[in-house]
C-alpha atoms as a PDB file:
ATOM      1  CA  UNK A   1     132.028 103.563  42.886  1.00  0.00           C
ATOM      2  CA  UNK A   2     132.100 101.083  40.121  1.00  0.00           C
ATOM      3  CA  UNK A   3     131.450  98.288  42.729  1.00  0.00           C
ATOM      4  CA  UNK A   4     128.117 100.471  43.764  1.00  0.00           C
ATOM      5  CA  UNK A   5     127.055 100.301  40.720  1.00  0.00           C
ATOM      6  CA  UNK A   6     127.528  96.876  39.719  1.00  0.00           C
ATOM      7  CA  UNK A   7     125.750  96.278  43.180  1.00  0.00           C
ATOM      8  CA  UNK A   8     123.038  98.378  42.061  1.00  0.00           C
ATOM      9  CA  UNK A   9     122.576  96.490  39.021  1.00  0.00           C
ATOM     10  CA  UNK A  10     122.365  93.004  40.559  1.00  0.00           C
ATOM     11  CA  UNK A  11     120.071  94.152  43.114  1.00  0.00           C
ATOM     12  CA  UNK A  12     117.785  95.554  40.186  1.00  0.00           C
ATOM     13  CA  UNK A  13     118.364  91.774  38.362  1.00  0.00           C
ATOM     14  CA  UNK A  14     117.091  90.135  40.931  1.00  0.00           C
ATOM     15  CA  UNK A  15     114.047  92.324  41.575  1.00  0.00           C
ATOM     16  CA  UNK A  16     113.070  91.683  38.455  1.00  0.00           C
ATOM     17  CA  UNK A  17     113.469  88.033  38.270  1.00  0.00           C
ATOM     18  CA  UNK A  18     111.257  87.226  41.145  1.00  0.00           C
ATOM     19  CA  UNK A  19     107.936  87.632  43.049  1.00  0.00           C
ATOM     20  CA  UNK A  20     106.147  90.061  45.294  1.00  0.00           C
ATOM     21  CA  UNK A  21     107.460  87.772  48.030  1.00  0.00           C
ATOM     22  CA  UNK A  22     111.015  87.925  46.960  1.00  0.00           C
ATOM     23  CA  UNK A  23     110.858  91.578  46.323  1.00  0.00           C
ATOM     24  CA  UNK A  24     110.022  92.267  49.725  1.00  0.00           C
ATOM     25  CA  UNK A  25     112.607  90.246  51.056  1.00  0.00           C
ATOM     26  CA  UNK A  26     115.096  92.511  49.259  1.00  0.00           C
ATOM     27  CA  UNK A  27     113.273  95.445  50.764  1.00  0.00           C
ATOM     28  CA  UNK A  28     113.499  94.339  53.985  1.00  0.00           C
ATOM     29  CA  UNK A  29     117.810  93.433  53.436  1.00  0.00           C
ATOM     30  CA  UNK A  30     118.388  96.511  51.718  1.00  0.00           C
ATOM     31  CA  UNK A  31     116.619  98.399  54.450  1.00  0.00           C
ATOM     32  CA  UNK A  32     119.015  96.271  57.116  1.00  0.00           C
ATOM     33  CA  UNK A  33     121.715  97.531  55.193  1.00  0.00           C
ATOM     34  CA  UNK A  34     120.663 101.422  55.014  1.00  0.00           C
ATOM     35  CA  UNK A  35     120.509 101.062  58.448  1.00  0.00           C
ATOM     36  CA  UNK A  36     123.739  99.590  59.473  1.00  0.00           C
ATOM     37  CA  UNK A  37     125.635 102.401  57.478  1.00  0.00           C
ATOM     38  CA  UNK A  38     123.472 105.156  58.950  1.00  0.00           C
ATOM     39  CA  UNK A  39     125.313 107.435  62.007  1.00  0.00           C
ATOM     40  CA  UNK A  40     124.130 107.971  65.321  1.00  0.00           C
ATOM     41  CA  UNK A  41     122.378 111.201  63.959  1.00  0.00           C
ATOM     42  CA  UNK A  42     121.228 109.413  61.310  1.00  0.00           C
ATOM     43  CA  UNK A  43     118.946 106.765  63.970  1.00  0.00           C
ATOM     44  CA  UNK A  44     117.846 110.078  65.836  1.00  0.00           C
ATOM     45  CA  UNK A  45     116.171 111.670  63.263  1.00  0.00           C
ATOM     46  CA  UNK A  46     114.083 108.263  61.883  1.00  0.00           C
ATOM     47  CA  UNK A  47     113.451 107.159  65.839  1.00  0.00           C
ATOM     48  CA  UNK A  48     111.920 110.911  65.866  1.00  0.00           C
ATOM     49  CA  UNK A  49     109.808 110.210  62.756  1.00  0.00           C
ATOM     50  CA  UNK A  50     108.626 107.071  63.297  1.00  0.00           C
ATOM     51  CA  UNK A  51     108.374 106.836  66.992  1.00  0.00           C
ATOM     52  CA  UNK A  52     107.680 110.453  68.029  1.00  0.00           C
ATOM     53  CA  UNK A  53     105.735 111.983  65.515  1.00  0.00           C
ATOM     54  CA  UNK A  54     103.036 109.970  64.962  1.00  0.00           C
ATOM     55  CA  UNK A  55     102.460 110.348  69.294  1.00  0.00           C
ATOM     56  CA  UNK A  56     102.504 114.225  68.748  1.00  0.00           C
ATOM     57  CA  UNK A  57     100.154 113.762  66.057  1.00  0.00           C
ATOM     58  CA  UNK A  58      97.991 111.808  68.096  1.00  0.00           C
ATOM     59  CA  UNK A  59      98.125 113.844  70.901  1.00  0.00           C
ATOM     60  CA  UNK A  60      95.463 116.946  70.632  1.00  0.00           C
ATOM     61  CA  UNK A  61      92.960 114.362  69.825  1.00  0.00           C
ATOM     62  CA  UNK A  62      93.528 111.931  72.332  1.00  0.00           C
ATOM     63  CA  UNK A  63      93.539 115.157  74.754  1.00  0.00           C
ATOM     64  CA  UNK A  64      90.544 116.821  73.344  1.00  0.00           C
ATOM     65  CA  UNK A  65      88.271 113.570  73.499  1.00  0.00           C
ATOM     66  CA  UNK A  66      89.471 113.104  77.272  1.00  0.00           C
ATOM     67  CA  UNK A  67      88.556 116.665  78.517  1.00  0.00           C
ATOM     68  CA  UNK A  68      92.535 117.630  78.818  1.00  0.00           C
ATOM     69  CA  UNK A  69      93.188 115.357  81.850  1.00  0.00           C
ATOM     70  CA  UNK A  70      96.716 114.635  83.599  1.00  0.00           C
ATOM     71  CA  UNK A  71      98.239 111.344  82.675  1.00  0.00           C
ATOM     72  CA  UNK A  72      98.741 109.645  85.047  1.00  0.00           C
ATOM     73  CA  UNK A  73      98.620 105.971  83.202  1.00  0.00           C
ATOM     74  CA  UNK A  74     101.373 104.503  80.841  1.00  0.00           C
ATOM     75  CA  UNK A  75      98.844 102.739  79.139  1.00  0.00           C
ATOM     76  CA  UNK A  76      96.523 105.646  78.371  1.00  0.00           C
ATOM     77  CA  UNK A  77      98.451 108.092  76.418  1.00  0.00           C
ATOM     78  CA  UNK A  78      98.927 109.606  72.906  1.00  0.00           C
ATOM     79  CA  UNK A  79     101.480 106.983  72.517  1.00  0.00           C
ATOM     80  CA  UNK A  80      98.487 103.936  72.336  1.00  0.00           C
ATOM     81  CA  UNK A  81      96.199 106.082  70.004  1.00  0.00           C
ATOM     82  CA  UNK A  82      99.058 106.930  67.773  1.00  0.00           C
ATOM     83  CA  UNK A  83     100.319 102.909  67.775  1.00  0.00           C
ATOM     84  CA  UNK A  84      96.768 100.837  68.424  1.00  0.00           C
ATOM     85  CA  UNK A  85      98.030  99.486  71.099  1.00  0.00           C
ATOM     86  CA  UNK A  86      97.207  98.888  74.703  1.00  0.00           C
ATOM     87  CA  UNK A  87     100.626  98.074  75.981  1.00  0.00           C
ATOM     88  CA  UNK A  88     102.986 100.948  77.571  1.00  0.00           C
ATOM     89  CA  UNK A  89     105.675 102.024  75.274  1.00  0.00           C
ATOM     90  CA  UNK A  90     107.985 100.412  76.613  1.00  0.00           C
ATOM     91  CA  UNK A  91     106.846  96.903  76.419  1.00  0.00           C
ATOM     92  CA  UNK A  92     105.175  97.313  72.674  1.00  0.00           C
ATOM     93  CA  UNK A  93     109.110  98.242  71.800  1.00  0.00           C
ATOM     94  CA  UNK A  94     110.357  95.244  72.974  1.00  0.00           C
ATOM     95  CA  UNK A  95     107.583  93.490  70.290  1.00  0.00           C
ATOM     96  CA  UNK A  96     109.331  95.801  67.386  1.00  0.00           C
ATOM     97  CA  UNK A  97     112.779  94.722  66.499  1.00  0.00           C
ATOM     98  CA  UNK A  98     113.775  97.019  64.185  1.00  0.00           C
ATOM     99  CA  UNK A  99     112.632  99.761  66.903  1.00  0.00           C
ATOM    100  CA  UNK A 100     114.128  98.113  69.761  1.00  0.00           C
ATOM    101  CA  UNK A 101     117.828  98.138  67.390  1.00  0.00           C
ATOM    102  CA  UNK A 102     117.504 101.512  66.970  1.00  0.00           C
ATOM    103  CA  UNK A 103     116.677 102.302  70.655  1.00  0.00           C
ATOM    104  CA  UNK A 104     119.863 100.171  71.506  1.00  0.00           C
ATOM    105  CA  UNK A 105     121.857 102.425  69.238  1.00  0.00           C
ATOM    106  CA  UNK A 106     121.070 105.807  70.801  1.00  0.00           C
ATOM    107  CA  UNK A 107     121.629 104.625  74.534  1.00  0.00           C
ATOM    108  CA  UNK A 108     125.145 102.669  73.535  1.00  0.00           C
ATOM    109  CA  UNK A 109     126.609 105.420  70.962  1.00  0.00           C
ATOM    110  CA  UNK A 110     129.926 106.188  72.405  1.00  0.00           C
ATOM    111  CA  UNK A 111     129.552 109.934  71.456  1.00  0.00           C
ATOM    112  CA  UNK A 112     127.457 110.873  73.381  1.00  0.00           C
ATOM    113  CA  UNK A 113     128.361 112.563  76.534  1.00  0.00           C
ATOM    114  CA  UNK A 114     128.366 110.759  79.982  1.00  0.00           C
ATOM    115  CA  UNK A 115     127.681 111.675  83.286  1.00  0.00           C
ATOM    116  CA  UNK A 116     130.908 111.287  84.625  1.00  0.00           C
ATOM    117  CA  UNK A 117     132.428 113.782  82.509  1.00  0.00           C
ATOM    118  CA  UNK A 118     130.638 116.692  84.364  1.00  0.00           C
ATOM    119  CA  UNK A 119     129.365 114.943  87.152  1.00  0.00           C
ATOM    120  CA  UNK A 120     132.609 114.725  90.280  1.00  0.00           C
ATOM    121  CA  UNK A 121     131.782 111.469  91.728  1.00  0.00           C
ATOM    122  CA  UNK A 122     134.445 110.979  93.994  1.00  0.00           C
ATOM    123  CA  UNK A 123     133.332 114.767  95.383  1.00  0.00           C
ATOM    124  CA  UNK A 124     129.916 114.023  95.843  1.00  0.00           C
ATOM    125  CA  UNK A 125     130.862 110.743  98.002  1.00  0.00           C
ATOM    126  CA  UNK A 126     133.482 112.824 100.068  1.00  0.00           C
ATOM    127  CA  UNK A 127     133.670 110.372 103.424  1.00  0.00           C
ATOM    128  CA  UNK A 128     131.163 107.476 102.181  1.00  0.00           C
ATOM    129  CA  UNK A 129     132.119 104.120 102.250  1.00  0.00           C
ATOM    130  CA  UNK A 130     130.151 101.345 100.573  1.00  0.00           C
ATOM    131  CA  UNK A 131     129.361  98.151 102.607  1.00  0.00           C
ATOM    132  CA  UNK A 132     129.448  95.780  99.971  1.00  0.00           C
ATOM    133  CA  UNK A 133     125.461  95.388 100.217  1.00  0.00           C
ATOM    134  CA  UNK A 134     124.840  98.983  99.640  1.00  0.00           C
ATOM    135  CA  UNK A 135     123.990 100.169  96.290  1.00  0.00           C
ATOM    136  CA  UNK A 136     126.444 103.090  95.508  1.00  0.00           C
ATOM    137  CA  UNK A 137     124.961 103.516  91.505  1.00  0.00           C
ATOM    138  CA  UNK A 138     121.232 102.566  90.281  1.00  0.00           C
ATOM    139  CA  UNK A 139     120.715 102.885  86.514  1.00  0.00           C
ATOM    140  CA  UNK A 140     116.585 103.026  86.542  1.00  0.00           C
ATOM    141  CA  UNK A 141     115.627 102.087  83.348  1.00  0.00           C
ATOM    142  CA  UNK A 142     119.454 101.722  81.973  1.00  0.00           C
ATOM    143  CA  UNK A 143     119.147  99.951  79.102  1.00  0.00           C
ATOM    144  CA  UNK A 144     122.205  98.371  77.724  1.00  0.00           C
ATOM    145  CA  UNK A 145     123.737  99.261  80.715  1.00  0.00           C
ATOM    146  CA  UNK A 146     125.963 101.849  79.219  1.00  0.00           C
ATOM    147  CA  UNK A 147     126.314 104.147  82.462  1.00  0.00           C
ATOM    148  CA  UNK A 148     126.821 101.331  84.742  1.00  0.00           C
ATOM    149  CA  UNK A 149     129.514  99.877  82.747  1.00  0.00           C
ATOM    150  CA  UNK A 150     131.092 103.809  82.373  1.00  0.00           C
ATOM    151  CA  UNK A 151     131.138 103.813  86.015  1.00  0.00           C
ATOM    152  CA  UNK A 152     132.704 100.470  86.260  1.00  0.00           C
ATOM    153  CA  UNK A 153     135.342 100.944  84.085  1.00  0.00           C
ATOM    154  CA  UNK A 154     136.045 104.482  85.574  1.00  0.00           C
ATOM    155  CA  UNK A 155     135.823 103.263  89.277  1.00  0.00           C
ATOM    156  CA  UNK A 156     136.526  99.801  89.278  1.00  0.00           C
ATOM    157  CA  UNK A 157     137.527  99.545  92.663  1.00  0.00           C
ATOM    158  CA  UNK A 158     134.721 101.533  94.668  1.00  0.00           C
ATOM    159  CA  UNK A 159     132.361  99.577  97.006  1.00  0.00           C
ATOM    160  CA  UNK A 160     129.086  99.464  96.853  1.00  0.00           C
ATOM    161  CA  UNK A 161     126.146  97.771  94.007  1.00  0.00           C
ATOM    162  CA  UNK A 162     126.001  98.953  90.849  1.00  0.00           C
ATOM    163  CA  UNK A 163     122.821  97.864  89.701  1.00  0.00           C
ATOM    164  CA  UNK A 164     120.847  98.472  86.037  1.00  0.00           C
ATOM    165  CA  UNK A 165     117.402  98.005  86.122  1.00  0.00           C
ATOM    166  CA  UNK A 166     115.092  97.925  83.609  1.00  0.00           C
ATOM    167  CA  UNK A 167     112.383  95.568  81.658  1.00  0.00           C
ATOM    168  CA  UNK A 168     113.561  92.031  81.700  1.00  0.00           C
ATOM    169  CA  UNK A 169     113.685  91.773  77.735  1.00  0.00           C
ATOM    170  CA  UNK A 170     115.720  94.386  77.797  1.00  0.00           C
ATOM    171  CA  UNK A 171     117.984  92.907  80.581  1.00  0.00           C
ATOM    172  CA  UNK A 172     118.402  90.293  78.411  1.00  0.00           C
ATOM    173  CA  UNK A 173     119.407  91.615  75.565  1.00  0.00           C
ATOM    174  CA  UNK A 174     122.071  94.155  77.201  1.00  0.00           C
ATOM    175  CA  UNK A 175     123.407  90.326  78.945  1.00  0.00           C
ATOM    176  CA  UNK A 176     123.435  88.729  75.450  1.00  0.00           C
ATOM    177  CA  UNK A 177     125.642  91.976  74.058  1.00  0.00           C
ATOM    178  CA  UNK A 178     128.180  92.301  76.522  1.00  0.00           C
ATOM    179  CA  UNK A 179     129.385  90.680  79.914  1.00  0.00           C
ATOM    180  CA  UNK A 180     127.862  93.107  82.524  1.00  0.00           C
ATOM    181  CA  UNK A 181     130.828  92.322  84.879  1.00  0.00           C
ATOM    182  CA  UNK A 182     130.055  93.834  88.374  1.00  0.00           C
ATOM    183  CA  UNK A 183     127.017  94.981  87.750  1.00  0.00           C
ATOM    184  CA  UNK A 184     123.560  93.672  89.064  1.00  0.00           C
ATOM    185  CA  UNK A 185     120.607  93.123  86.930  1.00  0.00           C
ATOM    186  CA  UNK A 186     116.966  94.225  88.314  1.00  0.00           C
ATOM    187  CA  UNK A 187     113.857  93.581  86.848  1.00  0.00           C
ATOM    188  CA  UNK A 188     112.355  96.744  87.579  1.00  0.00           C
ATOM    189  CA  UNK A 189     109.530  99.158  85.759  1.00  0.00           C
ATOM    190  CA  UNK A 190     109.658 102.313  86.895  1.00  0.00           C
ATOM    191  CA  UNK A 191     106.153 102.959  86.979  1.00  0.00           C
ATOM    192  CA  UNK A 192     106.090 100.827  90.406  1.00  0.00           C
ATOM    193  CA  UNK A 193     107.464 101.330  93.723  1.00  0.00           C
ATOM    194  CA  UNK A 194     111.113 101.401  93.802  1.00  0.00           C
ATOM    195  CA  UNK A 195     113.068  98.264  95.405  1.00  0.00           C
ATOM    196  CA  UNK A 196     116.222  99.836  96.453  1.00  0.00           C
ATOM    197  CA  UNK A 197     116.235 102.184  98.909  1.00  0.00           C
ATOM    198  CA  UNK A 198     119.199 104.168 100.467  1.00  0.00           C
ATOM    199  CA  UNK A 199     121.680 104.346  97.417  1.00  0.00           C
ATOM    200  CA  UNK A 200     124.457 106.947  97.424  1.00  0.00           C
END
């Protein structure tokens, strides 16, 4: 704890040796570093307060000045009122880094259960065989790719596409983090017709 301390102490040095500007830049590294010792819980709970709560707050006042319609557009909801925005959620995450980190770190946390722990694959397939052009696994807006690599690593050997689909940022980013090997990428939002048709 000594080390904390002395840690502590620097960090306070510094803050008061420099500007506004550098201040901030210690804010922002410190916060880095809050983060990257936080657990999975940890990311939860702050994704819930700064992502869901301000929605729910917006939400009886978006509803009440719209007559209580259904919503049936991604780009009018609670969620633009709450974040002054006009894009879907989706896309305005990919424009937040620090958001789209902690998104990452929910869908890839290793803890949390999978579908193929309950779910009896092999069961459900009984007689089906895969041509190797028919998609046996699609991921619709998958992320990192977590279940599609689960299933990959689980089932190597079984026919058919496995195929993740999702925003193309996020595509990219679950290539950059990890070879995605035998699974196909789709640029895909959900809010449009599905592509694939037919999958086991």
């Amino acid at each position: 704890m000594e080390t904390v301390a002395a840690i502590k102490t620097l960090i306070q040095q510094l803050a008061q040796s420099t500007d506004q500007f550098g201040r901030a830049e210690i804010n922002d590294a410190l916060r880095e570093l809050q983060y990257s010792l936080e657990t999975p819980f940890d990311t939860v709970m702050r994704m819930s307060l700064d992502n869901l709560w301000p929605v729910l707050m917006a939400l009886p006042d978006f509803l009440a000045e719209r007559k209580y319609p259904d919503i049936v557009d991604a780009k009018d909801t609670a969620f633009q009122k709450a974040f002054n925005t006009d894009q879907d959620c989706f896309h305005w995450l990919a424009t937040q880094p620090t958001r789209i980190a902690n998104f990452k770190v929910l869908l890839t946390d290793e803890r949390t259960p999978n579908f193929l722990s309950t779910f009896p694959l092999e069961k459900e397939l009984g007689s089906w065989s895969a041509e190797p052009e028919k998609a046996l696994f699609v991921d619709i807006g998958g992320g990192m790719g977590h279940a599609c690599i689960r299933l990959r690593e689980k089932y190597p050997n079984q026919p058919g596409r496995v195929i993740l689909q999702d925003l193309p940022p996020v595509l990219q980013a679950a290539q950059a983090t990890q070879p995605l090997s035998g699974i196909e990428s789709m640029p895909h939002n959900f809010h449009t017709p599905q592509p694939v048709q037919g999958a086991s």
